[in-house]
C-alpha atoms as a PDB file:
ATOM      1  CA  UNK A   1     201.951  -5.042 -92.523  1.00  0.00           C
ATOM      2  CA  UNK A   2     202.701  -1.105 -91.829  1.00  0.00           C
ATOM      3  CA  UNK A   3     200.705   0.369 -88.896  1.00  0.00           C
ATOM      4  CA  UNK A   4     199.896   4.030 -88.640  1.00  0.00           C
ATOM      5  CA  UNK A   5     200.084   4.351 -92.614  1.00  0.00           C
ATOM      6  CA  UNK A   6     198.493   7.928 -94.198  1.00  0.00           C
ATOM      7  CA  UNK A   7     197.343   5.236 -97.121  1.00  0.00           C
ATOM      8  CA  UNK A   8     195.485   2.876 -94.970  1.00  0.00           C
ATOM      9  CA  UNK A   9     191.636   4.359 -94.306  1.00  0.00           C
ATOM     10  CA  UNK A  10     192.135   3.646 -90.628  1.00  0.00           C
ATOM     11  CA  UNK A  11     194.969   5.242 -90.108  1.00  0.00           C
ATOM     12  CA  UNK A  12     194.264   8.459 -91.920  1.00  0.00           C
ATOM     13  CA  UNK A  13     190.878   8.735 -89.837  1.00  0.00           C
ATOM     14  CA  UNK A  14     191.910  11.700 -87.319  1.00  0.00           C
ATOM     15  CA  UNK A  15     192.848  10.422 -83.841  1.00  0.00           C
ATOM     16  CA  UNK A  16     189.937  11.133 -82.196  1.00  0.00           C
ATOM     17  CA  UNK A  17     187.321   9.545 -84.443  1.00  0.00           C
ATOM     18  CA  UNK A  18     189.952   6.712 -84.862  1.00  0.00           C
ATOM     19  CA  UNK A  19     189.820   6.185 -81.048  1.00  0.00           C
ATOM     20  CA  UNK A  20     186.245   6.497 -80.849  1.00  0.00           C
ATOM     21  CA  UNK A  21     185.444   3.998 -83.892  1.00  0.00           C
ATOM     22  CA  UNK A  22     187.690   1.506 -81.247  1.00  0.00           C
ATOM     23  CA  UNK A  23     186.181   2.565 -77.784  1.00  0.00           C
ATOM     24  CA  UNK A  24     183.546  -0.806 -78.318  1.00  0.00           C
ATOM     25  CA  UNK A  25     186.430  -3.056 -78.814  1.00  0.00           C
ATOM     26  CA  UNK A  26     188.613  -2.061 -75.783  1.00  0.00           C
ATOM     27  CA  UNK A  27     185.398  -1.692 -73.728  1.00  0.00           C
ATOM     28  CA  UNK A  28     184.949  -5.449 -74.517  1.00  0.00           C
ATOM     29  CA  UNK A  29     188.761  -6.449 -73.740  1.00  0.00           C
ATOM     30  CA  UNK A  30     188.439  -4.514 -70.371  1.00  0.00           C
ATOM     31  CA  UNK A  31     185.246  -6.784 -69.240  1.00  0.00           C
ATOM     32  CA  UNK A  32     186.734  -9.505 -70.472  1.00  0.00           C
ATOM     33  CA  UNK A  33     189.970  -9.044 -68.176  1.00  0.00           C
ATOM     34  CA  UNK A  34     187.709  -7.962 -64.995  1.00  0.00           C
ATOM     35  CA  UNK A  35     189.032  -4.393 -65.269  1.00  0.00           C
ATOM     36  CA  UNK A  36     185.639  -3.459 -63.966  1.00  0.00           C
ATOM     37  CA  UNK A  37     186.325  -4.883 -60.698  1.00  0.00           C
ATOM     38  CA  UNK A  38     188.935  -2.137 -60.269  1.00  0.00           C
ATOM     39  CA  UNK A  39     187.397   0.712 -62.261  1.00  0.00           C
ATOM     40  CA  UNK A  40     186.754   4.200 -61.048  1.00  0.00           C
ATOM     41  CA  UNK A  41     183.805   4.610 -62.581  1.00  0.00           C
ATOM     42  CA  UNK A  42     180.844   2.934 -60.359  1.00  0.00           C
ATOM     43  CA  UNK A  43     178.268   2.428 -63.134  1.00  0.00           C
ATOM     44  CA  UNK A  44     181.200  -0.227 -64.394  1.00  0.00           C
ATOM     45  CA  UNK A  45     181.745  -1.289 -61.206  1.00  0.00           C
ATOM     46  CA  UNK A  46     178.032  -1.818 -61.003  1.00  0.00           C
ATOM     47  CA  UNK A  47     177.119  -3.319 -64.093  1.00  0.00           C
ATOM     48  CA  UNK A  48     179.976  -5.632 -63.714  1.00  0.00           C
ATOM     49  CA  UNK A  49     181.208  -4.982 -67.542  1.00  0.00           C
ATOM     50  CA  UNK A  50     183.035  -2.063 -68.455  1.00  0.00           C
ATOM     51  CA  UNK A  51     180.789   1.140 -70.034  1.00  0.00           C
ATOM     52  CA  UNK A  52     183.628   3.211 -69.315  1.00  0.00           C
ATOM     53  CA  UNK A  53     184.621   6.249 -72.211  1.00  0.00           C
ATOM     54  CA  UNK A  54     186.868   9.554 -71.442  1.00  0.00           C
ATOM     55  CA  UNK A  55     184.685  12.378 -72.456  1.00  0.00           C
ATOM     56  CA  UNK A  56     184.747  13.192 -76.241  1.00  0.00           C
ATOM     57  CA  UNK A  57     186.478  16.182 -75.816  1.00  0.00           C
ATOM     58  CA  UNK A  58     189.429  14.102 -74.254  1.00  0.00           C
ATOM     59  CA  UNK A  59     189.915  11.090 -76.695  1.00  0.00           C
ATOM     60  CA  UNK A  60     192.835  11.266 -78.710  1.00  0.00           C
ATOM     61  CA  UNK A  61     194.195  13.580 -76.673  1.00  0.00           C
ATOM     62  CA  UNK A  62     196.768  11.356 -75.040  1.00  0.00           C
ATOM     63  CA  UNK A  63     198.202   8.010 -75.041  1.00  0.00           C
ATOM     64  CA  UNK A  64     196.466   6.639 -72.284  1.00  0.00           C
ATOM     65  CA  UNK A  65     192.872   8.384 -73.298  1.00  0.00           C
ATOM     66  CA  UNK A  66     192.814   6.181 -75.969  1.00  0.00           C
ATOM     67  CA  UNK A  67     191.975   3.263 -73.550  1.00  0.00           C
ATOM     68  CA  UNK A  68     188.676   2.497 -70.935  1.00  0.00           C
ATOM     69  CA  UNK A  69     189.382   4.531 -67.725  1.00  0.00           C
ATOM     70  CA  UNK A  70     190.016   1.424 -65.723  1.00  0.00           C
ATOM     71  CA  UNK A  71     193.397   1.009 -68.437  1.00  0.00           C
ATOM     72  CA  UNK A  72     195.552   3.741 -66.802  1.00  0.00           C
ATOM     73  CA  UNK A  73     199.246   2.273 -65.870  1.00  0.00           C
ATOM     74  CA  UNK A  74     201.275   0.197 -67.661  1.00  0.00           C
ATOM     75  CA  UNK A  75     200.397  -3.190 -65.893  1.00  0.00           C
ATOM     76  CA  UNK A  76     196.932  -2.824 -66.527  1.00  0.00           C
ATOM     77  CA  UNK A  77     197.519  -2.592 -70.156  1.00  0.00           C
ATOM     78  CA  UNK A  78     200.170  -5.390 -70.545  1.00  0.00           C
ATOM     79  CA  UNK A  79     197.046  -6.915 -68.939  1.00  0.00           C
ATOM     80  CA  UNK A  80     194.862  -5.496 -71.500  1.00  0.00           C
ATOM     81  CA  UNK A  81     197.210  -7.010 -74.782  1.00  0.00           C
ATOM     82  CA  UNK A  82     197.179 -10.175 -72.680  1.00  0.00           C
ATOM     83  CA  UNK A  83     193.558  -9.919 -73.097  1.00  0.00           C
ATOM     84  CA  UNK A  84     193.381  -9.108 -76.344  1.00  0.00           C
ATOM     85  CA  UNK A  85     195.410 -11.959 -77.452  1.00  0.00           C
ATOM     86  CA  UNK A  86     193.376 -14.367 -75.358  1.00  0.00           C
ATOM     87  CA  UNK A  87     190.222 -13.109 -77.442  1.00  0.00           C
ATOM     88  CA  UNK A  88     191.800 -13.610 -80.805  1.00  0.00           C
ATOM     89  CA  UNK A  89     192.679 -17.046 -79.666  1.00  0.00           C
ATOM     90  CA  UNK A  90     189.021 -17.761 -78.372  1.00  0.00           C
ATOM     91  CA  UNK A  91     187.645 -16.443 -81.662  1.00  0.00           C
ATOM     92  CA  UNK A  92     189.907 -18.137 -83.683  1.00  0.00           C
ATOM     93  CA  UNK A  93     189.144 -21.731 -82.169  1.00  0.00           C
ATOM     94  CA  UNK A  94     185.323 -20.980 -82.539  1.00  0.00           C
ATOM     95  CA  UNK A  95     185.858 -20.300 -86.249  1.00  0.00           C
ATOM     96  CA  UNK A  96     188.037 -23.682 -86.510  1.00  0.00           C
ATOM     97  CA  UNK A  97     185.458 -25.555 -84.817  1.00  0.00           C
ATOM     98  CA  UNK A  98     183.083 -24.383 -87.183  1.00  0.00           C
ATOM     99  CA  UNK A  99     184.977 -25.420 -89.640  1.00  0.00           C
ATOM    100  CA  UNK A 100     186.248 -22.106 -91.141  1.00  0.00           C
ATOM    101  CA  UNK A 101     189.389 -21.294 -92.496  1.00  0.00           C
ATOM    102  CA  UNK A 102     191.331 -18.757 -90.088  1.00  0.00           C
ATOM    103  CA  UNK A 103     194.345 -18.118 -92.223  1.00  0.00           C
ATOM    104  CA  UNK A 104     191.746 -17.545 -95.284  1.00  0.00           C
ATOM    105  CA  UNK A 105     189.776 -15.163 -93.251  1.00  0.00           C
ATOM    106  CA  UNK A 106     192.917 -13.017 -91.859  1.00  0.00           C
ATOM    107  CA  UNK A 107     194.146 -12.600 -94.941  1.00  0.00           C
ATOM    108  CA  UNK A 108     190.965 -11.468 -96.886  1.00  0.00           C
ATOM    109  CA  UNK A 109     190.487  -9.183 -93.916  1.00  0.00           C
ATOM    110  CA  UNK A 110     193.303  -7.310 -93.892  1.00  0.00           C
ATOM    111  CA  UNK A 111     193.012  -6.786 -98.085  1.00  0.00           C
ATOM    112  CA  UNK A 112     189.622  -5.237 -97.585  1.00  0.00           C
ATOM    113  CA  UNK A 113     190.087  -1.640 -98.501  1.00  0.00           C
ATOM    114  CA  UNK A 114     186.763  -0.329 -97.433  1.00  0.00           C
ATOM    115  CA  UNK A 115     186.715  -2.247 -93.827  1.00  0.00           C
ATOM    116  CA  UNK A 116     186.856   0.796 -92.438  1.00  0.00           C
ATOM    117  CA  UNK A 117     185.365   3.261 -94.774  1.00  0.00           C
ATOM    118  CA  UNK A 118     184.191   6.694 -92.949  1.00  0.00           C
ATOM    119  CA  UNK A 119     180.880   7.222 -93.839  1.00  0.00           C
ATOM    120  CA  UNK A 120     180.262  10.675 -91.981  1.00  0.00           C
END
């Protein structure tokens, strides 16, 4: 599969509402690592999940604005794939215990053209 292709609707969304449309994801990977423990933002430190978003005006901007504030050096975000990963795994044996079909799913996932359709 090609990443970062002007065909795919994802990947054509500018960088900033691309970022954005992710921002709930990598929110959830950073509480799911205990990034909040460590984040500079109190309400996060507080709530003991991460809430944390650059400003609007900031997203896309850079490489690293992409992520939660708490994901700002390299080990944190080989931390934050690490997390990822262990996600996908946890998701994937909930669907097999269920009884689903993983492969099956993947697959007609990534053919959906309209996944991530921009509606505004």
């Amino acid at each position: 599969m090609s990443y970062n292709n002007d065909n795919d609707p994802f990947w054509g969304l500018k960088a900033r509402r691309r970022t954005a449309r992710m921002q709930p994801l990598f929110r959830q990977i950073a509480s799911h690592i205990g990034r909040f423990d460590t984040c500079p933002l109190p309400k996060c430190r507080r709530a003991k999940k991460c809430l944390g978003c650059h400003k609007p005006e900031e997203i896309g901007t850079s490489y690293w604005k992409q992520y939660p504030p708490c994901i700002a050096d390299d080990d944190a975000k080989e931390a934050f794939k690490r997390g990822l990963k262990d996600m996908i795994a946890k998701q994937d044996a909930a669907m097999r215990a269920r009884g689903e079909d993983v492969e099956a799913y993947n697959k007609w996932a990534f053919e959906q053209p309209d996944l991530f359709d921009d509606p505004i």
